[in-house]
N, C-alpha and C. Protein backbone atom coordinates (compact mmCIF):
# COMPACT_ATOMS: atom_id res chain seq x y z
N UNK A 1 3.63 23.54 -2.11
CA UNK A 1 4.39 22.69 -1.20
C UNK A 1 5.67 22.25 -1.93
N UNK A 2 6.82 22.66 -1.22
CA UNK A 2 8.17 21.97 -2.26
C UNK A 2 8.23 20.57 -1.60
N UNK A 3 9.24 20.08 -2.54
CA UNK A 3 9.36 18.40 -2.07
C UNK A 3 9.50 17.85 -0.89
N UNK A 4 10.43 18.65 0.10
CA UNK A 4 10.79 18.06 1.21
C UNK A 4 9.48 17.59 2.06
N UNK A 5 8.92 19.49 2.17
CA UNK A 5 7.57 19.28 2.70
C UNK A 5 6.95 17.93 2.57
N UNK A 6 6.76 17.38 0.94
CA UNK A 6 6.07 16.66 0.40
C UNK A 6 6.80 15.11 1.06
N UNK A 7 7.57 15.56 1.42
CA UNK A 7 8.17 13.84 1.78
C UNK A 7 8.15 13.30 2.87
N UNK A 8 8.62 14.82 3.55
CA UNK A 8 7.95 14.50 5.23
C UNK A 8 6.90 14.36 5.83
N UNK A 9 5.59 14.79 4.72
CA UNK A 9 4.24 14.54 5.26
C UNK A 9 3.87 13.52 4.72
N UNK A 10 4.10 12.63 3.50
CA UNK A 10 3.79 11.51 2.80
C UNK A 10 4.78 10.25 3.05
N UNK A 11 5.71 9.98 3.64
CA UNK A 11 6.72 9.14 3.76
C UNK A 11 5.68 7.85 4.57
N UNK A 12 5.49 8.05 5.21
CA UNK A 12 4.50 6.91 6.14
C UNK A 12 3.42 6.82 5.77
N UNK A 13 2.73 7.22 5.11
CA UNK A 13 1.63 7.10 4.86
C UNK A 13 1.19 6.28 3.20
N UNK A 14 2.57 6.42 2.09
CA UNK A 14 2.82 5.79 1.18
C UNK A 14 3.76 4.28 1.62
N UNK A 15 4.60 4.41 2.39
CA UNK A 15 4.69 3.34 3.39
C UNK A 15 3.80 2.06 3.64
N UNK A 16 2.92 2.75 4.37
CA UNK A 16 2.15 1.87 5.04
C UNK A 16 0.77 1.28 3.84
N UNK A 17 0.75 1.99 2.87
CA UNK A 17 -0.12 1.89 1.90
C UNK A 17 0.55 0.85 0.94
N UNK A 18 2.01 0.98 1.02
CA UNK A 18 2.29 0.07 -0.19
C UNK A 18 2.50 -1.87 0.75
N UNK A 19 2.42 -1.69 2.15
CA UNK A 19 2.52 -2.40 2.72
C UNK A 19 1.54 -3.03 2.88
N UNK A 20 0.25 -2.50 2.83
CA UNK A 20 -0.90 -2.94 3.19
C UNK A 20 -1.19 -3.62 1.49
N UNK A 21 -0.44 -3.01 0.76
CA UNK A 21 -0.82 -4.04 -0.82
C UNK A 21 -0.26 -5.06 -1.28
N UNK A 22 1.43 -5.17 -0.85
CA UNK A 22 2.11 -5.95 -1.45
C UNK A 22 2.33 -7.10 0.50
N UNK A 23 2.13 -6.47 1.63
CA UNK A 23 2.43 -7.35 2.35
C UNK A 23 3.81 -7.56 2.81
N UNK A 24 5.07 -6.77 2.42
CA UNK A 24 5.76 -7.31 2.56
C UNK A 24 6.96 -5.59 2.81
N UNK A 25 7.13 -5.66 4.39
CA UNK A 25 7.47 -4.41 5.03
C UNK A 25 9.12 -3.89 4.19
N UNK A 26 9.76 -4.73 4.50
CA UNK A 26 11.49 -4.32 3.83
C UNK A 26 11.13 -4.40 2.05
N UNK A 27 10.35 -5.11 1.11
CA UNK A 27 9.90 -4.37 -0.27
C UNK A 27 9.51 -3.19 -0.48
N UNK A 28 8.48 -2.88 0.43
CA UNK A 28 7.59 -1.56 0.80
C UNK A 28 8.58 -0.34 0.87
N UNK A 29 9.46 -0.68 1.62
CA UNK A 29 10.32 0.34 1.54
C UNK A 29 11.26 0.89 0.14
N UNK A 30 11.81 -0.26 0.19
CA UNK A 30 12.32 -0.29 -1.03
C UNK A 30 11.87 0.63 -2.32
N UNK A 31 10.33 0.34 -2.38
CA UNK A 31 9.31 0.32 -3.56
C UNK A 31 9.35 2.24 -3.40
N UNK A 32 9.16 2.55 -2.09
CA UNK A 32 8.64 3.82 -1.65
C UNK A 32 9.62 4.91 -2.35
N UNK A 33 10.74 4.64 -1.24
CA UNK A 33 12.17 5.05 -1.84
C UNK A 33 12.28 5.12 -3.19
N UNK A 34 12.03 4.54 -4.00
CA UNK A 34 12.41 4.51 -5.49
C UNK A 34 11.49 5.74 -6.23
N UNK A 35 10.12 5.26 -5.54
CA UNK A 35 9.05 5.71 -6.12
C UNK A 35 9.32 7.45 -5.69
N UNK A 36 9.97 7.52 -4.47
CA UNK A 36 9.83 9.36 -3.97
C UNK A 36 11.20 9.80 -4.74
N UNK A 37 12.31 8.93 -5.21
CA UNK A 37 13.16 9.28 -5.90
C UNK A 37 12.94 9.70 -7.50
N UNK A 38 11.71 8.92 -7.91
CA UNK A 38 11.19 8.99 -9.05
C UNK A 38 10.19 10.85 -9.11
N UNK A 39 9.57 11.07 -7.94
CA UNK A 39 8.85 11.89 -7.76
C UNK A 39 9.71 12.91 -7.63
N UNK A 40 10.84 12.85 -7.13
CA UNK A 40 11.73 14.23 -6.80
C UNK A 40 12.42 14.69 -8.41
N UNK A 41 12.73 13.60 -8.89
CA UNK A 41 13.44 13.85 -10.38
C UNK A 41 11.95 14.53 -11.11
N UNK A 42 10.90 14.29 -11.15
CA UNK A 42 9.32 15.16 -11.74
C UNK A 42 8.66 15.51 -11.02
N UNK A 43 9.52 16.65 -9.95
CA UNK A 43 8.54 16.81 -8.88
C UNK A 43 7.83 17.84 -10.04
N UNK A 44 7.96 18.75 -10.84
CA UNK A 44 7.61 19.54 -11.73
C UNK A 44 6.37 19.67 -12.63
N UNK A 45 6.05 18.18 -11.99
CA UNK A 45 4.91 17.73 -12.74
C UNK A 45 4.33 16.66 -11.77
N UNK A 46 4.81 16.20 -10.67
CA UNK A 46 4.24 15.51 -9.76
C UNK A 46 3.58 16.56 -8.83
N UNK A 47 4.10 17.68 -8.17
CA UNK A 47 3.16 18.36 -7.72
C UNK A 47 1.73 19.04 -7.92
N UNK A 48 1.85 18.89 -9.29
CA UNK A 48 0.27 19.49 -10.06
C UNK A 48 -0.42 18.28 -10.14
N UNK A 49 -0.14 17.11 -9.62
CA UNK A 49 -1.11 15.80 -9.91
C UNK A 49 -2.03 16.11 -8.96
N UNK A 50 -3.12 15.90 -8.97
CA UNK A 50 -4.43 15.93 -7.90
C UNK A 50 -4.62 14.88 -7.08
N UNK A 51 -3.41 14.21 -7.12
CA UNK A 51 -3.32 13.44 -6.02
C UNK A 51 -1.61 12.33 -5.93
N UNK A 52 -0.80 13.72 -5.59
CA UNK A 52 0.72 13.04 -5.69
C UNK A 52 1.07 11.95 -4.75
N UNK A 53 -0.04 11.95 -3.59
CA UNK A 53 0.77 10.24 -2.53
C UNK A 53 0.26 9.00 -3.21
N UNK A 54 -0.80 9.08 -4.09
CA UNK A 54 -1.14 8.57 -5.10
C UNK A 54 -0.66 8.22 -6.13
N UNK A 55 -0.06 9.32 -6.39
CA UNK A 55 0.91 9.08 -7.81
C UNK A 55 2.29 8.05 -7.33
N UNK A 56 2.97 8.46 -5.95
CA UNK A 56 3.69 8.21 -5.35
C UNK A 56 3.74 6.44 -5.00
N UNK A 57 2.45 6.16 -4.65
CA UNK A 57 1.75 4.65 -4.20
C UNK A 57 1.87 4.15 -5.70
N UNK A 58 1.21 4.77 -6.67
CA UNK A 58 0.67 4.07 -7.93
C UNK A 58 2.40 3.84 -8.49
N UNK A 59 3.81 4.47 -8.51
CA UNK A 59 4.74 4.35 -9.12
C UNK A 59 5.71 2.91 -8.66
N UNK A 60 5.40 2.95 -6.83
CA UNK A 60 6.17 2.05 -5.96
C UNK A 60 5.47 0.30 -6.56
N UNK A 61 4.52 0.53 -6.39
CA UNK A 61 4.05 -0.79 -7.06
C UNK A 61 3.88 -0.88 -8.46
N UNK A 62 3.87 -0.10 -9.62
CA UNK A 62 4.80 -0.50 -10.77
C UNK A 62 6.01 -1.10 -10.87
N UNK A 63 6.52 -0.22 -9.74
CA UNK A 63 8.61 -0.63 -10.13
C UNK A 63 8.44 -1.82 -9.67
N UNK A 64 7.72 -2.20 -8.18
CA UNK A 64 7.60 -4.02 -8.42
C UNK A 64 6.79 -4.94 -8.87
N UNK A 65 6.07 -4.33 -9.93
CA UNK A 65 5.67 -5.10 -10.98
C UNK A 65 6.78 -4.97 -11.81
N UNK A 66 7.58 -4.17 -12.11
CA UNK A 66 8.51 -4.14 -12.95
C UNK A 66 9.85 -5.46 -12.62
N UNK A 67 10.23 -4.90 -11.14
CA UNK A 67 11.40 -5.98 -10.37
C UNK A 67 10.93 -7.37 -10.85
N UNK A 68 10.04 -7.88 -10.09
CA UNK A 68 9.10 -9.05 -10.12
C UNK A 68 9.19 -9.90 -11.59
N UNK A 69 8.67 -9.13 -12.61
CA UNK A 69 9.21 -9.60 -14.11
C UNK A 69 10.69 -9.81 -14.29
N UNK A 70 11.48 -9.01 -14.24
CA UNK A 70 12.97 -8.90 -14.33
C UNK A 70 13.08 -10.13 -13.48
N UNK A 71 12.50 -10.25 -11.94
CA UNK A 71 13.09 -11.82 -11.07
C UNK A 71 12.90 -12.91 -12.09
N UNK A 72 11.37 -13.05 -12.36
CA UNK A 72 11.41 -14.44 -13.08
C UNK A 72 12.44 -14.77 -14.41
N UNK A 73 12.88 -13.50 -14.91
CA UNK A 73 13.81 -14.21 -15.67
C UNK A 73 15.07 -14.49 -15.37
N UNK A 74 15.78 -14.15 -14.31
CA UNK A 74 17.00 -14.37 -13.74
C UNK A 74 17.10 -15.61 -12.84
N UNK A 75 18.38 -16.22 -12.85
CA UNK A 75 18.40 -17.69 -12.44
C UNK A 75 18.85 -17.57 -10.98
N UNK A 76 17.55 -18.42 -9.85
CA UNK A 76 18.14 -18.37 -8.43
C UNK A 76 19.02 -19.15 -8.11
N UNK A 77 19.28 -18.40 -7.19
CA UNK A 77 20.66 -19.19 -6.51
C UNK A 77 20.15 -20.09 -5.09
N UNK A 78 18.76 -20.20 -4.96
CA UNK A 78 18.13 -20.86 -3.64
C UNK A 78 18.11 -20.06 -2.77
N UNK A 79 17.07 -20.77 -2.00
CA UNK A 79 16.83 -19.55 -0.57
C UNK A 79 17.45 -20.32 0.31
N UNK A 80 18.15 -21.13 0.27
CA UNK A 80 18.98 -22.11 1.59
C UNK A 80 20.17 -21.22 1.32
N UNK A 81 21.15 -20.28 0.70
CA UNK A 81 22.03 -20.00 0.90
C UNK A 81 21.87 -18.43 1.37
N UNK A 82 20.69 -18.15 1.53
CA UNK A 82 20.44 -16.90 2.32
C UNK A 82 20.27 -16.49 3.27
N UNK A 83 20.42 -15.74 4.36
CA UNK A 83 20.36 -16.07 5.76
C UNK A 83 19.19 -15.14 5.98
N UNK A 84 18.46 -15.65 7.17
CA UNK A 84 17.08 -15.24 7.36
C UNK A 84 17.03 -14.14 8.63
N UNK A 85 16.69 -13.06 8.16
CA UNK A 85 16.34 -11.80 8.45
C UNK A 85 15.26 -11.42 9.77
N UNK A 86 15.37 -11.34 10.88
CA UNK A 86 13.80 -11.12 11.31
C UNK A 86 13.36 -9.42 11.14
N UNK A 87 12.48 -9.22 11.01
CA UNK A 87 11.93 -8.11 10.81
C UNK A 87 12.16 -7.11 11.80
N UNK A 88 12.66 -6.01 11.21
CA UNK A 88 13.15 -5.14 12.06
C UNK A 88 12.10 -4.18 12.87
N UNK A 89 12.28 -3.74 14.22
CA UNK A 89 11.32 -3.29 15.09
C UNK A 89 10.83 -1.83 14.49
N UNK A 90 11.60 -1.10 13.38
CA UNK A 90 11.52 -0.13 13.31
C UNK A 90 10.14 -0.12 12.50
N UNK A 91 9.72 -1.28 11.89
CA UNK A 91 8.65 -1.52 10.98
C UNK A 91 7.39 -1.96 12.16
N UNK A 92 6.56 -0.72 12.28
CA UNK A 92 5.34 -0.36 13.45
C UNK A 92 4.18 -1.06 12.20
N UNK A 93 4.63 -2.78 12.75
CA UNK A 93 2.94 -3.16 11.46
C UNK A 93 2.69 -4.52 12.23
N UNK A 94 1.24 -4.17 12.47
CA UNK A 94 0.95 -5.58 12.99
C UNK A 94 1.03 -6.76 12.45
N UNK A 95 1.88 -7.76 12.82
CA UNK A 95 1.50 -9.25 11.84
C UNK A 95 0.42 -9.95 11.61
N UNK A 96 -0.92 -9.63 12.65
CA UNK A 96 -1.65 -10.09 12.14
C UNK A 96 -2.44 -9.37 11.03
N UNK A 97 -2.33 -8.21 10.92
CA UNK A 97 -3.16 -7.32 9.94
C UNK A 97 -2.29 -7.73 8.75
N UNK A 98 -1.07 -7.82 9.03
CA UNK A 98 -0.32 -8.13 7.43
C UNK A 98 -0.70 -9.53 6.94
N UNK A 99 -1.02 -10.43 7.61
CA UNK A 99 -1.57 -11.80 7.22
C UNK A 99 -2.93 -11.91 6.80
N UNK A 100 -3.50 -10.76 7.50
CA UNK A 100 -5.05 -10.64 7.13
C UNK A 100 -5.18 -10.02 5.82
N UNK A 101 -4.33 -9.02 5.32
CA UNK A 101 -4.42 -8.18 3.96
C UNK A 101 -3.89 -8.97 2.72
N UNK A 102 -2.93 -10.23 3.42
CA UNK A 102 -2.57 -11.18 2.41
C UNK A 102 -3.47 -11.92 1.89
N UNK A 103 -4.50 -11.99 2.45
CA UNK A 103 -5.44 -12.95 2.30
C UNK A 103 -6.50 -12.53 1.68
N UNK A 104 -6.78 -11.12 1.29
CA UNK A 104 -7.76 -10.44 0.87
C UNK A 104 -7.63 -10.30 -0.66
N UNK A 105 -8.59 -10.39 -1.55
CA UNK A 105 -8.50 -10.63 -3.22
C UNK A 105 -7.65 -9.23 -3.11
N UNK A 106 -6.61 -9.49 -4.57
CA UNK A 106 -5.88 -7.99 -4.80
C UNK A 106 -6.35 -6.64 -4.77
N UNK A 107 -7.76 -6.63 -5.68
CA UNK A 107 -8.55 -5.61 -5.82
C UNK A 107 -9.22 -5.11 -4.63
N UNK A 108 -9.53 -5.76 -3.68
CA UNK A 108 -9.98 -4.99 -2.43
C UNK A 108 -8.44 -4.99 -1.26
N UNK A 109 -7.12 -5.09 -1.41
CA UNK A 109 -6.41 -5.04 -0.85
C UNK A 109 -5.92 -3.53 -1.54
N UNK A 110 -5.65 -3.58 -2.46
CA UNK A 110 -5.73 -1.86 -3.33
C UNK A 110 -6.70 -1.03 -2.69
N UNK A 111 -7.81 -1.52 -2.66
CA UNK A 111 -8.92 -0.07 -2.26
C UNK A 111 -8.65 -0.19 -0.77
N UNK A 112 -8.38 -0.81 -0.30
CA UNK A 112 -7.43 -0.60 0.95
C UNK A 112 -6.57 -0.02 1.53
N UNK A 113 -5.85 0.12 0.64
CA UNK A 113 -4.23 0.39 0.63
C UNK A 113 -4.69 2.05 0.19
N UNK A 114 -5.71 2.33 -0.64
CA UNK A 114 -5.67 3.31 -0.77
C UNK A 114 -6.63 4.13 -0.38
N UNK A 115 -7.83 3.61 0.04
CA UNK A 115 -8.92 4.11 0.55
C UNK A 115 -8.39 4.28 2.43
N UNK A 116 -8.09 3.60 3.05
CA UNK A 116 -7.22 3.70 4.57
C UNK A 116 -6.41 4.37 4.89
N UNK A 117 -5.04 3.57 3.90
CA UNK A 117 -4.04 3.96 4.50
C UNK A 117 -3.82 5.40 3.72
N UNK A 118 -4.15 5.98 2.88
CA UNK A 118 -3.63 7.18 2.10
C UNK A 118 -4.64 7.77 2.56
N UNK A 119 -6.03 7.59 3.06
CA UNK A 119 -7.09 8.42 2.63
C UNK A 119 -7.22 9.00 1.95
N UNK A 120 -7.41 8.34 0.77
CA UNK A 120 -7.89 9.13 -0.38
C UNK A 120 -9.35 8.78 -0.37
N UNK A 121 -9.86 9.99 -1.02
CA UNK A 121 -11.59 10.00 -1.09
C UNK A 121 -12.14 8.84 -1.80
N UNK A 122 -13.13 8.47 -2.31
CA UNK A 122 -13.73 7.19 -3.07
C UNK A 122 -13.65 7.72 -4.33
N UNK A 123 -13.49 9.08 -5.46
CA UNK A 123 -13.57 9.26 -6.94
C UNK A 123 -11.99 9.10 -6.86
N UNK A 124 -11.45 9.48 -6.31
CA UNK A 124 -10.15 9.49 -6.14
C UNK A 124 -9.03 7.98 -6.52
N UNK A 125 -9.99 7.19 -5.66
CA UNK A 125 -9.30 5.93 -5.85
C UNK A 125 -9.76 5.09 -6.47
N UNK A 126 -10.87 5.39 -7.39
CA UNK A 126 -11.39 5.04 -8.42
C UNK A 126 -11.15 5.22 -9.19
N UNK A 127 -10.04 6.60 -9.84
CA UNK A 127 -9.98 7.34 -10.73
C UNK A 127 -8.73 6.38 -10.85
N UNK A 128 -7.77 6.40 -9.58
CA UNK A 128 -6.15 5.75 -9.64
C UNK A 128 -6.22 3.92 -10.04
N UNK A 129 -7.32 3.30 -9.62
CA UNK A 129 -7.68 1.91 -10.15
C UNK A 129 -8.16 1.74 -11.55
N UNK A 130 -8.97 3.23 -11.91
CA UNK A 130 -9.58 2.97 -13.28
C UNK A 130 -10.84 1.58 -12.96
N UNK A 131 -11.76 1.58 -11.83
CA UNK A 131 -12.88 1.31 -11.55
C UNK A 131 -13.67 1.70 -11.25
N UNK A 132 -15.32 1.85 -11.23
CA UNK A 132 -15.99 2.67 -10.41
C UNK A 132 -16.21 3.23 -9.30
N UNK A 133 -16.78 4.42 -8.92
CA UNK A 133 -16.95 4.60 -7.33
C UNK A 133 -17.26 3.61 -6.95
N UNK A 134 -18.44 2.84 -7.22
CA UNK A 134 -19.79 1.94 -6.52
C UNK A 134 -18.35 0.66 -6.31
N UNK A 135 -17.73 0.44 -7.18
CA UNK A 135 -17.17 -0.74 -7.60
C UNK A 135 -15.80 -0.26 -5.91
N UNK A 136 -15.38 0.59 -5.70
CA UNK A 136 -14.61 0.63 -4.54
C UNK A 136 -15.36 0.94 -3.66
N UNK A 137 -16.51 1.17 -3.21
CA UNK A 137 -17.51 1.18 -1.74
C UNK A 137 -17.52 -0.32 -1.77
N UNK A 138 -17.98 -1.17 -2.73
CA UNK A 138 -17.90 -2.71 -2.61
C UNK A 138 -17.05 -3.38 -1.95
N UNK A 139 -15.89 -2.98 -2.69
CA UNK A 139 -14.61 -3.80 -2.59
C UNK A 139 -14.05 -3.45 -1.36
N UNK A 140 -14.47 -2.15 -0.50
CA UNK A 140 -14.02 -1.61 0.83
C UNK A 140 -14.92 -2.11 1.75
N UNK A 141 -16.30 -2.19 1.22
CA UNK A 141 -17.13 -3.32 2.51
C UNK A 141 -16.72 -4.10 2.75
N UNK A 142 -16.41 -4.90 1.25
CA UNK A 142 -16.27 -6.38 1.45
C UNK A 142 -14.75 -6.81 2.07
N UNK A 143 -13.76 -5.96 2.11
CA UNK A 143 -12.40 -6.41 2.66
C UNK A 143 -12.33 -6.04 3.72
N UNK A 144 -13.35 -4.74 4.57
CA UNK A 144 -13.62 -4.59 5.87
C UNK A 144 -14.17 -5.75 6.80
N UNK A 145 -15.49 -5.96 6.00
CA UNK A 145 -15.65 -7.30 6.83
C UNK A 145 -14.83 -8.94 7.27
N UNK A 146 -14.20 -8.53 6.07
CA UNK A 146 -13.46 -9.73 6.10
C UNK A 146 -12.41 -9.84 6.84
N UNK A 147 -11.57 -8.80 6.95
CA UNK A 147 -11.06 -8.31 8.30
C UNK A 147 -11.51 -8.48 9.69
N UNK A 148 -12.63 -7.75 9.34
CA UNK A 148 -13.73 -7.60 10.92
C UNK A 148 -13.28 -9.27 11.70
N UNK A 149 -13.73 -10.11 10.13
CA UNK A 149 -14.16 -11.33 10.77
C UNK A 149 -12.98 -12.22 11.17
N UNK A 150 -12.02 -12.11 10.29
CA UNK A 150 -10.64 -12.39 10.99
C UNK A 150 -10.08 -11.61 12.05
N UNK A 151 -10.29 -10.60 12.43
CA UNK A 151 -8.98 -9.82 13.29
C UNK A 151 -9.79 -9.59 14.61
N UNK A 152 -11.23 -9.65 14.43
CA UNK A 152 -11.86 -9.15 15.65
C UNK A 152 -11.92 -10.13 16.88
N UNK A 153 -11.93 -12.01 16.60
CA UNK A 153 -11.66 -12.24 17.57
C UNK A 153 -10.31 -12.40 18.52
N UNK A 154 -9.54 -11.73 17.72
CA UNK A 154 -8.16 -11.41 18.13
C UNK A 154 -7.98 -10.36 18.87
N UNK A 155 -9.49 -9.20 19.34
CA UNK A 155 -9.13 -8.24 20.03
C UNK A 155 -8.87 -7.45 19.36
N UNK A 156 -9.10 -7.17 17.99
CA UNK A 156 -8.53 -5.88 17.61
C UNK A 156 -10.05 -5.01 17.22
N UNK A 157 -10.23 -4.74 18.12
CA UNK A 157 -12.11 -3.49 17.55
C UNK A 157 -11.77 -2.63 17.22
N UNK A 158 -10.19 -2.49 16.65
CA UNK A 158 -10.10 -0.62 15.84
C UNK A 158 -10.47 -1.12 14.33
N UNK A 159 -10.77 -2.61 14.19
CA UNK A 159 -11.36 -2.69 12.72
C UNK A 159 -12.71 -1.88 12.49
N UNK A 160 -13.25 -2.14 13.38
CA UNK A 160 -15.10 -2.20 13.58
C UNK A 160 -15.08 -0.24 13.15
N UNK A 161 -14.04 0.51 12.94
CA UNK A 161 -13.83 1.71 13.11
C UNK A 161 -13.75 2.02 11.82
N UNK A 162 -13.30 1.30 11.02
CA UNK A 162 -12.99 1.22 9.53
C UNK A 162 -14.10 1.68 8.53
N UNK A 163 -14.94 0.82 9.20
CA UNK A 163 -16.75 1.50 8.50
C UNK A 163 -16.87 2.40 8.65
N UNK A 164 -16.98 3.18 9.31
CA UNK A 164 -17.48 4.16 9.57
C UNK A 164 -16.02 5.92 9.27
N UNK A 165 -15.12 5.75 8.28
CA UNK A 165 -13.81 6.36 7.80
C UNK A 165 -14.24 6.37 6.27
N UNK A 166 -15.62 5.49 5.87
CA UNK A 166 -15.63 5.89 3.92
C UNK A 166 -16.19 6.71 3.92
N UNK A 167 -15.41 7.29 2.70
CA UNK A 167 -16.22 8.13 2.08
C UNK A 167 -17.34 8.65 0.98
């Protein structure tokens, strides 16, 4: 598969994965972009990874672990002199699922982010966390339900669907 291929079939789907971790749609992008810019400069060695939307996910949220450090040491200028943004329509993400994933411990918002939205298999995203299988079937029950139990009386029963997508 050359890159393009690789970008046009992974663009949304690393997207929505880095969204579902960090919560926060216009970063996500940001993060993605960098991260497929990072992947195109080694595609040479990103394509032989056994799991490049992975590699792709795992780079976007480094660089903002990376940003994030670099913020705290730079001096703000306040958020009163910034003008406030509403979220643009082009970003297809429910607000309540993004409030619900905020709320979920980090570690099962990861096996989330990567067990869902990437579908990646369970050794897979065990291998990319550096935790056990058993230890991400856990962490995917336990942030399913917790979901379930927030989002379902809101009408949303495509959670209840979630169980039954592990692998």
């Amino acid at each position: 598969m050359d890159f393009a291929d690789f970008y046009k079939a992974s663009w949304d789907p690393c997207l929505r994965a880095v969204v579902a971790w960090n919560g926060d749609p216009r970063l996500a992008e940001d993060l993605v972009s960098e991260a497929f810019a990072k992947a195109w400069a080694s595609w040479g060695v990103v394509c032989y990874h056994p799991a490049p939307r992975a590699w792709v996910v795992r780079t976007a949220l480094n660089t903002g672990v990376s940003w994030w450090r670099r913020s705290r040491r730079e001096v703000s200028i306040g958020d009163e002199r910034l003008p406030t943004v509403a979220l643009d329509p082009v970003y297809d993400f429910d607000g309540a699922l993004i409030c619900a994933l905020r709320r979920l411990p980090t570690r099962e918002r990861q096996v989330v982010a990567l067990r869902l939205f990437l579908d990646l298999d369970t050794q897979t995203t065990a291998t990319q966390l550096g935790i056990a299988p058993g230890t991400v079937r856990a962490h995917l029950s336990h942030a399913v339900a917790a979901l379930r139990q927030e989002l379902a009386p809101m009408g949303l029963a495509e959670v209840e669907e979630c169980t039954t997508t592990t692998k």
